[in-house]
C-alpha atoms as a PDB file:
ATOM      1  CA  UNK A   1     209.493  10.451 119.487  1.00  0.00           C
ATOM      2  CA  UNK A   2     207.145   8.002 117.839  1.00  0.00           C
ATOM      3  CA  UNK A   3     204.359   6.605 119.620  1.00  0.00           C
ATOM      4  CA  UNK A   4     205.058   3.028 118.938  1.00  0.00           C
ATOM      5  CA  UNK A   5     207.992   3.006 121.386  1.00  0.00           C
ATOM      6  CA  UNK A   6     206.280   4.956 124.111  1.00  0.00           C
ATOM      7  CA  UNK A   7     206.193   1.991 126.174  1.00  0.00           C
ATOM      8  CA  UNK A   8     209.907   2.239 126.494  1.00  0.00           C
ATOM      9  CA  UNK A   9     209.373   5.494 128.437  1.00  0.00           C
ATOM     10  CA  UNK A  10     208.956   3.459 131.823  1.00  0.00           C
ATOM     11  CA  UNK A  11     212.533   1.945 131.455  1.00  0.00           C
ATOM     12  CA  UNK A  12     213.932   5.420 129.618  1.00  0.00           C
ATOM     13  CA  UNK A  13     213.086   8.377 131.267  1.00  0.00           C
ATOM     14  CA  UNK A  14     215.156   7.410 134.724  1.00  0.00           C
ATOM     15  CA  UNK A  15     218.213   5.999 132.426  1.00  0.00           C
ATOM     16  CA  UNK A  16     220.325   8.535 133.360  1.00  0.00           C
ATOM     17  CA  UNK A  17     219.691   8.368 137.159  1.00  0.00           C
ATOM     18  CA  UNK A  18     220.564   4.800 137.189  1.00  0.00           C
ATOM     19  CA  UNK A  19     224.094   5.631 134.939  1.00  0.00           C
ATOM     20  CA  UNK A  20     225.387   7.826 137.226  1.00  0.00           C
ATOM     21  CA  UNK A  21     224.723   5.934 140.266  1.00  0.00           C
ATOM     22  CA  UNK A  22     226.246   3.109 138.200  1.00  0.00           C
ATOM     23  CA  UNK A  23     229.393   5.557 137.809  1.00  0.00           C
ATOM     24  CA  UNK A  24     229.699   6.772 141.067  1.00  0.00           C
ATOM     25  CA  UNK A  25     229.642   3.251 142.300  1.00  0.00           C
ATOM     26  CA  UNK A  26     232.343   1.931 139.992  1.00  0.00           C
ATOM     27  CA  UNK A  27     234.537   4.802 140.763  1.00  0.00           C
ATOM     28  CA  UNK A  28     234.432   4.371 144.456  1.00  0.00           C
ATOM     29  CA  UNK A  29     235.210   0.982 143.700  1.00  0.00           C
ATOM     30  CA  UNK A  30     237.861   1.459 141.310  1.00  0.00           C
ATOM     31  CA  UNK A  31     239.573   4.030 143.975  1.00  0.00           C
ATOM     32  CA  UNK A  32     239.445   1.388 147.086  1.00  0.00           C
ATOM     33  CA  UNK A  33     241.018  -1.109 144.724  1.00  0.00           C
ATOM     34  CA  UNK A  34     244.557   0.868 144.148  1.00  0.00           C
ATOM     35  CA  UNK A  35     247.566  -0.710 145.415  1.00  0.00           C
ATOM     36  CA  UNK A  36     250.519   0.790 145.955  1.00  0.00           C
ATOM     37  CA  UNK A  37     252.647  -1.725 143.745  1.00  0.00           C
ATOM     38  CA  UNK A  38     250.313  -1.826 141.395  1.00  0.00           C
ATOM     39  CA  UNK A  39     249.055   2.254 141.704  1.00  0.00           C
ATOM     40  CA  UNK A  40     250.839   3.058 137.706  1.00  0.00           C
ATOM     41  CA  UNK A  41     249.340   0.475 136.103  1.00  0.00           C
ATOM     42  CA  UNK A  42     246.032   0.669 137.494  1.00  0.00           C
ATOM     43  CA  UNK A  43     245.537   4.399 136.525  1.00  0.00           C
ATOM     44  CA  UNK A  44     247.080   3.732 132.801  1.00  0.00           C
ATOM     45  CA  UNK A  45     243.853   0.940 132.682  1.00  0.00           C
ATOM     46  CA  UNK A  46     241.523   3.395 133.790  1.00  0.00           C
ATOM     47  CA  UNK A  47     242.711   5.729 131.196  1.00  0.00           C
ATOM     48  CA  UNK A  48     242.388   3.832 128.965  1.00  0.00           C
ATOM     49  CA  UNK A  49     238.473   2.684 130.036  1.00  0.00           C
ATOM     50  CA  UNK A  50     237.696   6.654 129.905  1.00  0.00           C
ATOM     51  CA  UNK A  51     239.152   6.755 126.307  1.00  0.00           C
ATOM     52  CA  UNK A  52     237.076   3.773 124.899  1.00  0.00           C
ATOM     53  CA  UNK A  53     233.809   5.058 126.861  1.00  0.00           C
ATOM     54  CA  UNK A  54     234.786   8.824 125.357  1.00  0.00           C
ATOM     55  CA  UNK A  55     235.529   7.728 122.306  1.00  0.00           C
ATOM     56  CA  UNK A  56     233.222   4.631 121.467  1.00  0.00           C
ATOM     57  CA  UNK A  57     230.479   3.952 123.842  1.00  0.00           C
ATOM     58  CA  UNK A  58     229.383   7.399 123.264  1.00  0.00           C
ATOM     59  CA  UNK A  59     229.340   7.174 120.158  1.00  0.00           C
ATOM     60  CA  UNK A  60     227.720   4.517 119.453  1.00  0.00           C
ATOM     61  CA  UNK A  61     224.686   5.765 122.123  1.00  0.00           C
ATOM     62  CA  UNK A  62     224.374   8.663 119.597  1.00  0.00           C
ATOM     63  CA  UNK A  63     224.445   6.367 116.413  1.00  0.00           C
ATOM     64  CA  UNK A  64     221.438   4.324 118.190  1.00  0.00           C
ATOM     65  CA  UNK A  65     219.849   7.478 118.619  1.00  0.00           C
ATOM     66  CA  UNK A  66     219.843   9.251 115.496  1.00  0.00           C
ATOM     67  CA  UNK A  67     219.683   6.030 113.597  1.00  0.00           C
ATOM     68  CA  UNK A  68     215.847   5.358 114.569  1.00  0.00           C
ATOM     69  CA  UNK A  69     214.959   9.461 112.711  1.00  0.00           C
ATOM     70  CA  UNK A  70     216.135   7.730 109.146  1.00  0.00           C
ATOM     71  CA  UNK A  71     219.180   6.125 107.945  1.00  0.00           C
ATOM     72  CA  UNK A  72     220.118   9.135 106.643  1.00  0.00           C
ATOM     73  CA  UNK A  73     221.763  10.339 109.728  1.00  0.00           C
ATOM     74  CA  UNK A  74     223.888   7.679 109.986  1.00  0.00           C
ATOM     75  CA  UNK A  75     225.043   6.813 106.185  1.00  0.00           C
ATOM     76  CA  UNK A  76     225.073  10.326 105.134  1.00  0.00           C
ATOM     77  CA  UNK A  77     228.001  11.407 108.067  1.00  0.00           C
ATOM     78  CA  UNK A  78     230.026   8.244 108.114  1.00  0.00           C
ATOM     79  CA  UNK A  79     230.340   8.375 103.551  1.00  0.00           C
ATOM     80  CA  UNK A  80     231.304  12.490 104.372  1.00  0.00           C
ATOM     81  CA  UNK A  81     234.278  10.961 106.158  1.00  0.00           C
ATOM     82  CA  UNK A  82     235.112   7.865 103.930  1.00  0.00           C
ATOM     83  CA  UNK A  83     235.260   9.936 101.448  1.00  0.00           C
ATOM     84  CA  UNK A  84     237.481  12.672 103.050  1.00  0.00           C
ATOM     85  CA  UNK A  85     239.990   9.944 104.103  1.00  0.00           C
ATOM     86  CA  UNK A  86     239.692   8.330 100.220  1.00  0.00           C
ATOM     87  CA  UNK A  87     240.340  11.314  98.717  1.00  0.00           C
ATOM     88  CA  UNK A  88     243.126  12.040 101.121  1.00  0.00           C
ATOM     89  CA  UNK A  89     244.825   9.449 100.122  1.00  0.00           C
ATOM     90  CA  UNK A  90     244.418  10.221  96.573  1.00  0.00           C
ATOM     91  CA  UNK A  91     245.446  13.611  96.779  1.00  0.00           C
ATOM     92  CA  UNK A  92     248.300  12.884  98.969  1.00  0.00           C
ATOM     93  CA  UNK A  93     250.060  10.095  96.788  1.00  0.00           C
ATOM     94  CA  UNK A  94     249.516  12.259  93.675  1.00  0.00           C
ATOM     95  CA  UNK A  95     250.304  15.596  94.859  1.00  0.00           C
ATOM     96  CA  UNK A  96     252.256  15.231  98.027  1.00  0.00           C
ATOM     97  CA  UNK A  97     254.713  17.393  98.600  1.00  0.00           C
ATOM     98  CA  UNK A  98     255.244  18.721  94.914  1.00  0.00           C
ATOM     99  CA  UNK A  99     253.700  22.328  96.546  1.00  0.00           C
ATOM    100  CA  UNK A 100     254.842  22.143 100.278  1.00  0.00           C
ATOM    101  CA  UNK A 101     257.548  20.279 100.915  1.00  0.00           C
ATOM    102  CA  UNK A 102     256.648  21.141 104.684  1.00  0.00           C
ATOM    103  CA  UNK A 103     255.411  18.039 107.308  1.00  0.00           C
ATOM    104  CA  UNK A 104     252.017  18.676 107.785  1.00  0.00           C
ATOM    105  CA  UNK A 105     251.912  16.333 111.177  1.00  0.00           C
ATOM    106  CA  UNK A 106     255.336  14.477 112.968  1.00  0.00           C
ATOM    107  CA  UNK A 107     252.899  12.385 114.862  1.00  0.00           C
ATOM    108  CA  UNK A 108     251.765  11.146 111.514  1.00  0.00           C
ATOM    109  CA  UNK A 109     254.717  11.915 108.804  1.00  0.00           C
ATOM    110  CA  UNK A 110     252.647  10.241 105.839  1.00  0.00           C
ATOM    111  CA  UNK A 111     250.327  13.135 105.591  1.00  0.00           C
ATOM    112  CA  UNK A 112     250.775  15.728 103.593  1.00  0.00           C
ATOM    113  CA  UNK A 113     249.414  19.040 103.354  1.00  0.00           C
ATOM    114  CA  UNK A 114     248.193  18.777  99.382  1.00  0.00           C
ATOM    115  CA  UNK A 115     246.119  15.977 100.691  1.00  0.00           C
ATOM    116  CA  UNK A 116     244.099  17.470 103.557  1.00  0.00           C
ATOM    117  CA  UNK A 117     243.457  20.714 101.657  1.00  0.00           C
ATOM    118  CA  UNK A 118     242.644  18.358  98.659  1.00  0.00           C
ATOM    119  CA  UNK A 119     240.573  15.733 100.561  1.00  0.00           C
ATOM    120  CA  UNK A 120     238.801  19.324 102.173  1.00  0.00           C
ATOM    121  CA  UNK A 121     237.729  20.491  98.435  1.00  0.00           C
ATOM    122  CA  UNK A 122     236.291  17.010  97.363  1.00  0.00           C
ATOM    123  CA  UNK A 123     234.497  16.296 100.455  1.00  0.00           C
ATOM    124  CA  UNK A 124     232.807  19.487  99.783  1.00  0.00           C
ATOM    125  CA  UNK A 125     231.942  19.075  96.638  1.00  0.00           C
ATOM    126  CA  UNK A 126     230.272  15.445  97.522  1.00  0.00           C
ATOM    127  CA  UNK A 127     228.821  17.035 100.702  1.00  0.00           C
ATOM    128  CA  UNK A 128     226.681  18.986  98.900  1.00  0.00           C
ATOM    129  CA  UNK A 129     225.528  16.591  95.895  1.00  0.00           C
ATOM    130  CA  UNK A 130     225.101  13.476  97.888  1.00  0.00           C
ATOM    131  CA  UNK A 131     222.212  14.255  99.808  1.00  0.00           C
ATOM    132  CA  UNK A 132     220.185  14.713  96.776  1.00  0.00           C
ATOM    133  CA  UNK A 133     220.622  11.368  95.713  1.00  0.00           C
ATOM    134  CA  UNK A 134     220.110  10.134  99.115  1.00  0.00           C
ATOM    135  CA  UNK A 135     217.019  12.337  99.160  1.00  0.00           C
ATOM    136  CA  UNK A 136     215.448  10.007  96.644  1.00  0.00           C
ATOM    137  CA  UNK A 137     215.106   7.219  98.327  1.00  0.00           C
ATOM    138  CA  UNK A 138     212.128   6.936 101.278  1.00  0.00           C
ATOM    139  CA  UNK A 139     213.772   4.413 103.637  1.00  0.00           C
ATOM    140  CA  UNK A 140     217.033   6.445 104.006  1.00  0.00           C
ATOM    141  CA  UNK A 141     215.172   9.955 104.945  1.00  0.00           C
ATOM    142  CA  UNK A 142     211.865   8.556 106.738  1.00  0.00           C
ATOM    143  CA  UNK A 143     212.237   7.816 110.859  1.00  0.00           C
ATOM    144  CA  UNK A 144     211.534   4.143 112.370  1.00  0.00           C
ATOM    145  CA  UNK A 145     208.059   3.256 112.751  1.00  0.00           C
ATOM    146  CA  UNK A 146     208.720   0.293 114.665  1.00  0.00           C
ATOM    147  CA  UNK A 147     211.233  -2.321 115.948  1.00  0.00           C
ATOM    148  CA  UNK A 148     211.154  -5.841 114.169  1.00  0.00           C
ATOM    149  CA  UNK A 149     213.485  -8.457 114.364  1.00  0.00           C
ATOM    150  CA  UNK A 150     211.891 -10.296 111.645  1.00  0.00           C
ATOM    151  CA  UNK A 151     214.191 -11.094 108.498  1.00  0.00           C
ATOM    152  CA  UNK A 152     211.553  -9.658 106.264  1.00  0.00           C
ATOM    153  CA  UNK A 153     210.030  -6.668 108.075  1.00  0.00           C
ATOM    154  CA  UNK A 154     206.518  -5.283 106.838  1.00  0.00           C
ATOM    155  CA  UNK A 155     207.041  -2.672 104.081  1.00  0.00           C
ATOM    156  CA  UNK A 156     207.102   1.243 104.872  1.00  0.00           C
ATOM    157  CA  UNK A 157     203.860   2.904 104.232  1.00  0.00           C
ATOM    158  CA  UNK A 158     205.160   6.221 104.136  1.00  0.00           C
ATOM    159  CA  UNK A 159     205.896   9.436 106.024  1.00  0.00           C
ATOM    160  CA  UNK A 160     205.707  12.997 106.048  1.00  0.00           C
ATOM    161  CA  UNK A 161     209.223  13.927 104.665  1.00  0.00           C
ATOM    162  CA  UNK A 162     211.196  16.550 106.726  1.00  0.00           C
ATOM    163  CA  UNK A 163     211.000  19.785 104.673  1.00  0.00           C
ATOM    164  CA  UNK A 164     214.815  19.542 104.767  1.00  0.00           C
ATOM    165  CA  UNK A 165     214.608  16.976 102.188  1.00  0.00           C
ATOM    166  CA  UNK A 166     212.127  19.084  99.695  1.00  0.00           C
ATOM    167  CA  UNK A 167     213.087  21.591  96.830  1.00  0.00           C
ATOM    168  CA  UNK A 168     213.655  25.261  98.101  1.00  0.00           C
ATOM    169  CA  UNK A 169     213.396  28.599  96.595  1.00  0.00           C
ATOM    170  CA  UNK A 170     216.690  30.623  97.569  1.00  0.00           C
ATOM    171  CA  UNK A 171     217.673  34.323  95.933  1.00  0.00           C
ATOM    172  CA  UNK A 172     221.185  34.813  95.909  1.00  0.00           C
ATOM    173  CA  UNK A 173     222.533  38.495  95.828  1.00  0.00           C
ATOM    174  CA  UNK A 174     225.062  39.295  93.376  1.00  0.00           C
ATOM    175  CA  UNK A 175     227.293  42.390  93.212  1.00  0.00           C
ATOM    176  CA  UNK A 176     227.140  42.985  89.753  1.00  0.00           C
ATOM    177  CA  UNK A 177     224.334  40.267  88.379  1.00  0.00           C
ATOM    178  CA  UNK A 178     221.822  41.267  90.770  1.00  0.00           C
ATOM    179  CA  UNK A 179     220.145  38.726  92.391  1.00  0.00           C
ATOM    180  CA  UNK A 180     219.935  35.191  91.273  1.00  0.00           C
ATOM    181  CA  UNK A 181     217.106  32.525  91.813  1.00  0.00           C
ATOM    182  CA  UNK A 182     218.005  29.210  92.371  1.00  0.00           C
ATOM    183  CA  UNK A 183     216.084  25.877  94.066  1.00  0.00           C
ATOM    184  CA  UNK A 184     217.838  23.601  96.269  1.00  0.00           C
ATOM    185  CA  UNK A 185     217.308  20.787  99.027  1.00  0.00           C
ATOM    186  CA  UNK A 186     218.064  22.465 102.310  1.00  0.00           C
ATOM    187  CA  UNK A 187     219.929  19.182 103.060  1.00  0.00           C
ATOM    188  CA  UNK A 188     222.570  20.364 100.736  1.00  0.00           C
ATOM    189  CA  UNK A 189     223.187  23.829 102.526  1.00  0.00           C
ATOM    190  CA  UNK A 190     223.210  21.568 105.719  1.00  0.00           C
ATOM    191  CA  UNK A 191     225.566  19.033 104.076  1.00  0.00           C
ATOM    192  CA  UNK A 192     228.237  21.275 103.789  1.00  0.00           C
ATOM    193  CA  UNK A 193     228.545  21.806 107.154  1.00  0.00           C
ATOM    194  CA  UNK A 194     228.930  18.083 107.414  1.00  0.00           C
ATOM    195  CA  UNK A 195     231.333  18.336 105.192  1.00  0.00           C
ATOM    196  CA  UNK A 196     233.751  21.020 106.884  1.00  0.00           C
ATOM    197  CA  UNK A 197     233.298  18.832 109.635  1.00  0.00           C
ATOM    198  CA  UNK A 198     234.533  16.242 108.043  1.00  0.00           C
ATOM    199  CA  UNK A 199     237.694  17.497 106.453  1.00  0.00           C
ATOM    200  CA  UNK A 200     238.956  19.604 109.363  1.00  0.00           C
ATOM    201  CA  UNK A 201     238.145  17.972 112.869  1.00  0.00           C
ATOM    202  CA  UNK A 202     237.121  14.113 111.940  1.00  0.00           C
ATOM    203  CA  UNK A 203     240.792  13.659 110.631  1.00  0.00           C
ATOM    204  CA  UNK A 204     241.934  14.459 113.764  1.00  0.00           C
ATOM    205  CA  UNK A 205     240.701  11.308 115.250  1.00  0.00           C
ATOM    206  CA  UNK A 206     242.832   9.546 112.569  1.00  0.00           C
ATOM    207  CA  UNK A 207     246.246  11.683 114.083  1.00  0.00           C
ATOM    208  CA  UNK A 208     244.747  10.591 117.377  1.00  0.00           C
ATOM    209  CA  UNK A 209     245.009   6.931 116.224  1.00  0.00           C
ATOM    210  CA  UNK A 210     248.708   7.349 114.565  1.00  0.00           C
ATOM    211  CA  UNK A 211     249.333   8.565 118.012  1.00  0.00           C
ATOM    212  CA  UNK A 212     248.343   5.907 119.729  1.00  0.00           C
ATOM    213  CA  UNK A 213     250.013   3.426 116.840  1.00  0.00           C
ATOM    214  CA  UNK A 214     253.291   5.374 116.916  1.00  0.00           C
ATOM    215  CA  UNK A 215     253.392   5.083 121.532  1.00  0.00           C
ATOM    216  CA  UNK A 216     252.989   1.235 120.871  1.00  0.00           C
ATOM    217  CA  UNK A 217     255.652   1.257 118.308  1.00  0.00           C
ATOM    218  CA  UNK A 218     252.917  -0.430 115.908  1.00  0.00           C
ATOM    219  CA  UNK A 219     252.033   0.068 112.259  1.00  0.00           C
ATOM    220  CA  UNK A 220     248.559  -0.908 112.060  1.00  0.00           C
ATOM    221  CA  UNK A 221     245.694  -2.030 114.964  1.00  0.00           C
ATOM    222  CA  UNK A 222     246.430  -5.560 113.892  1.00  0.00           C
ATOM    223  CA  UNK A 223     248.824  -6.557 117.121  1.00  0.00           C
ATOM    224  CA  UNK A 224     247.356  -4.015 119.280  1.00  0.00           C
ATOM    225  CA  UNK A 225     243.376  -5.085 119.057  1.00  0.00           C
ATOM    226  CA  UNK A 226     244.144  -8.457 117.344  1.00  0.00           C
ATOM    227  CA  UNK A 227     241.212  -9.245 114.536  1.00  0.00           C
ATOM    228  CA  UNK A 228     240.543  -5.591 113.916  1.00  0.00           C
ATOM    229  CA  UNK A 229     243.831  -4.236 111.862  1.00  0.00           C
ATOM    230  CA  UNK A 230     242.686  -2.898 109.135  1.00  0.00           C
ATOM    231  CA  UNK A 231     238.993  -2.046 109.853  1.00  0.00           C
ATOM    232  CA  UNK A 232     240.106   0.234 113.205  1.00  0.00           C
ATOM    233  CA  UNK A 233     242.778   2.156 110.952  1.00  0.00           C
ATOM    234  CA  UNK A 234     239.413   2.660 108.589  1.00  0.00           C
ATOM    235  CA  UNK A 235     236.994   3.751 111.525  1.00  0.00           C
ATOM    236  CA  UNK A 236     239.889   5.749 113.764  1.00  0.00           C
ATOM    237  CA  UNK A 237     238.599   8.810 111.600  1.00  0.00           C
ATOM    238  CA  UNK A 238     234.899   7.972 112.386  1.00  0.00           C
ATOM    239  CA  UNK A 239     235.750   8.894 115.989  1.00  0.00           C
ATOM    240  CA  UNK A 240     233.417  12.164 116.233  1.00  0.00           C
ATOM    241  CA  UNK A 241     231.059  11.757 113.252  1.00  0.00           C
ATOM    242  CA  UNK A 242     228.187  10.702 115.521  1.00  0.00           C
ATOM    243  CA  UNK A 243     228.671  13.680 117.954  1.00  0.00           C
ATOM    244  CA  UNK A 244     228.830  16.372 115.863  1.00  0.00           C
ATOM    245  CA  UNK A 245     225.477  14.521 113.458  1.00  0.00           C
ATOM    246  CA  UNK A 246     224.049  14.564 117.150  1.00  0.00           C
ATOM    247  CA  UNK A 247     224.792  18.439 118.229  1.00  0.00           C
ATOM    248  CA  UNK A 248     223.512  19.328 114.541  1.00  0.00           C
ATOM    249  CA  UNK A 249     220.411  17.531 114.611  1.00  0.00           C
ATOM    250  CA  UNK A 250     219.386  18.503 117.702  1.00  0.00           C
ATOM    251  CA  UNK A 251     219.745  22.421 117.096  1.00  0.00           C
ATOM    252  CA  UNK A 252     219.584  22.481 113.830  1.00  0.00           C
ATOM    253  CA  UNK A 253     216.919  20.108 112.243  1.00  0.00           C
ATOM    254  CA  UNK A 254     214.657  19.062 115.075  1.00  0.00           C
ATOM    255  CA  UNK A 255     213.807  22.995 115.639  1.00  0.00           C
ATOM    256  CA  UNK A 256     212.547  23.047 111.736  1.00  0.00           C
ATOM    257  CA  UNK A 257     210.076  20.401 111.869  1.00  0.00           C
ATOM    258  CA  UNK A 258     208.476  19.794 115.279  1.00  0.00           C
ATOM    259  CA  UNK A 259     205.942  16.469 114.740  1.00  0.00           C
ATOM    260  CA  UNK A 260     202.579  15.604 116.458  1.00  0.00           C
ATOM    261  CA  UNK A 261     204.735  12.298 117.632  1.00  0.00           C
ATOM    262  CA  UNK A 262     207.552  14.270 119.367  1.00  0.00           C
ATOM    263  CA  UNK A 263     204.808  16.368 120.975  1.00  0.00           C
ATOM    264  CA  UNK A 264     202.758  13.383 122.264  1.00  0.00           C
ATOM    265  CA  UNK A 265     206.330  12.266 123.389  1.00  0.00           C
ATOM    266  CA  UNK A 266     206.949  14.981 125.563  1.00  0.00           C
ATOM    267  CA  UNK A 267     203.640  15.400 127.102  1.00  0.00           C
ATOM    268  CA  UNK A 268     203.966  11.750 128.102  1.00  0.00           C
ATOM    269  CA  UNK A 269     206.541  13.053 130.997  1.00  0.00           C
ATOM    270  CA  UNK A 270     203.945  15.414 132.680  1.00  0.00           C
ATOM    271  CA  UNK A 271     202.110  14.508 135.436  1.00  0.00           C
ATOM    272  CA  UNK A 272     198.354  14.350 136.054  1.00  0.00           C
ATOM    273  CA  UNK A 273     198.087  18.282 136.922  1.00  0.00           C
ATOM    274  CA  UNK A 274     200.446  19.184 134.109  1.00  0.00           C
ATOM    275  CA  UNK A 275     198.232  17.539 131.497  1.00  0.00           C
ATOM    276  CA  UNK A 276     195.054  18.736 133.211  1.00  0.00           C
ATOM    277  CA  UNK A 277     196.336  22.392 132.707  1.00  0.00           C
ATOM    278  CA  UNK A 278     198.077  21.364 129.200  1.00  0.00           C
ATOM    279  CA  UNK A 279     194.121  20.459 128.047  1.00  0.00           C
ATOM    280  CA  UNK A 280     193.212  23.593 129.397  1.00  0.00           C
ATOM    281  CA  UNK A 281     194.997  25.654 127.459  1.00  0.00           C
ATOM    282  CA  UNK A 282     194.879  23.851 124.682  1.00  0.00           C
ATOM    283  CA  UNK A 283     191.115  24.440 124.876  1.00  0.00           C
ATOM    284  CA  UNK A 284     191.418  27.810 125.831  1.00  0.00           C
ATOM    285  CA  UNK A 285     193.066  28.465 122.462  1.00  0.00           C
ATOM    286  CA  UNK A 286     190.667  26.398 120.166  1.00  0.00           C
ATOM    287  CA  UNK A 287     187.654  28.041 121.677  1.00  0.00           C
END
């Protein structure tokens, strides 16, 4: 929504169009190349196309997105699930199976149940006290104000911080105490939501991964995507971080805080009697 990039709109705004044209025409194609000796293999490739573009390319058109409205959006959700798959870890190997002996997954027999409740608990916990410290620092929480590909990029004059990111007033009301002031960053009630998230539907990307691992008879990525072993088994859990920061954002921040830029942004797609009757109301109400 900034107006430095609204000369992108020309090549934007039809984007979509020109996708699924794109898609339609590859999957006609795809269809009229089928052979019958080759029919099983074929399909297993295209399922396999679906599941990168499902699982990757999508995500990575929402980290682009949400990227460009502050750092935050991208370093805050991806350290919510390092540190759920960390702690995990940590949890499991030190408390595994001393409370339930029971498997907590066949499809991925190393996890334990003391580790994802643990790994839940923690990644609350940091949810909710990491976005203050992030919160401090202007460059994470501020949006792009321009592209550069310059190594040393002019320095950030400053923004009007999302309200999200400012000290809040709550009253909390107890049963027996009555009710109870307290101030904190909105971001933090926010961040727990990230952080549920994180611990109960981001891991499953991981058991999607051991799936995978355990059809190919492999124990790691190494021989499967060769050169990316160990960092895919760290990102498998990353899988639907940058969907869920996307659906969050975009109904539950963006309402809070709508910006002159975002505005000018939309009125951009009107056309000439739109805006005439836009300015007309717009007058209307000043007068």
């Amino acid at each position: 929504g900034n107006k430095e990039f609204k000369y992108l709109t020309v090549v934007t705004e039809h984007i979509d169009k020109v996708v699924f044209i794109i898609y339609c025409i590859l999957f006609v194609a795809s269809v009229l190349s089928m052979r019958k000796d080759m029919v099983r293999f074929q399909i297993s490739q295209y399922m396999w196309s679906l599941a990168t573009i499902l699982l990757v390319v999508i995500q990575c058109k929402f980290f682009a997105s949400y990227t460009l409205k502050g750092l935050f959006w991208f370093f805050f959700p991806m350290a919510t699930v390092v540190m759920n798959d960390v702690s995990a870890y940590f949890c499991g190997i030190t408390m595994g199976r001393k409370y339930i002996k029971s498997v907590f997954l066949s499809l991925s027999p190393n996890k334990t149940w003391e580790g994802f409740l643990g790994a839940g608990v923690l990644t609350l916990i940091f949810s909710f006290f990491f976005p203050v410290l992030l919160s401090k620092f202007q460059w994470l929480v501020c949006p792009a104000e321009t592209l550069t590909i310059w190594p040393f990029p002019p320095a950030m004059q400053g923004c009007e911080v999302n309200p999200i990111f400012l000290p809040q007033n709550y009253v909390f009301a107890v049963p027996i105490f009555g009710s109870v002031p307290f101030t904190l960053l909105p971001i933090q009630l926010h961040g727990l939501s990230y952080g549920v998230f994180a611990s109960l539907i981001a891991p499953f990307g991981g058991f999607f991964a051991s799936a995978i691992k355990r059809a190919y008879s492999l124990k790691d990525f190494d021989n499967f995507m060769p050169g990316h072993g160990g960092m895919m088994d760290r990102m498998d859990c990353q899988l639907f971080m940058m969907a869920f920061t996307s659906f969050h954002y975009q109904y539950f921040i963006m309402p809070l805080k709508p910006t002159v830029d975002a505005l000018l942004n939309q009125i951009v797609h009107l056309n000439a009697v739109e805006r005439a009757q836009l300015v007309k109301e717009i007058g209307a109400m000043v007068g």
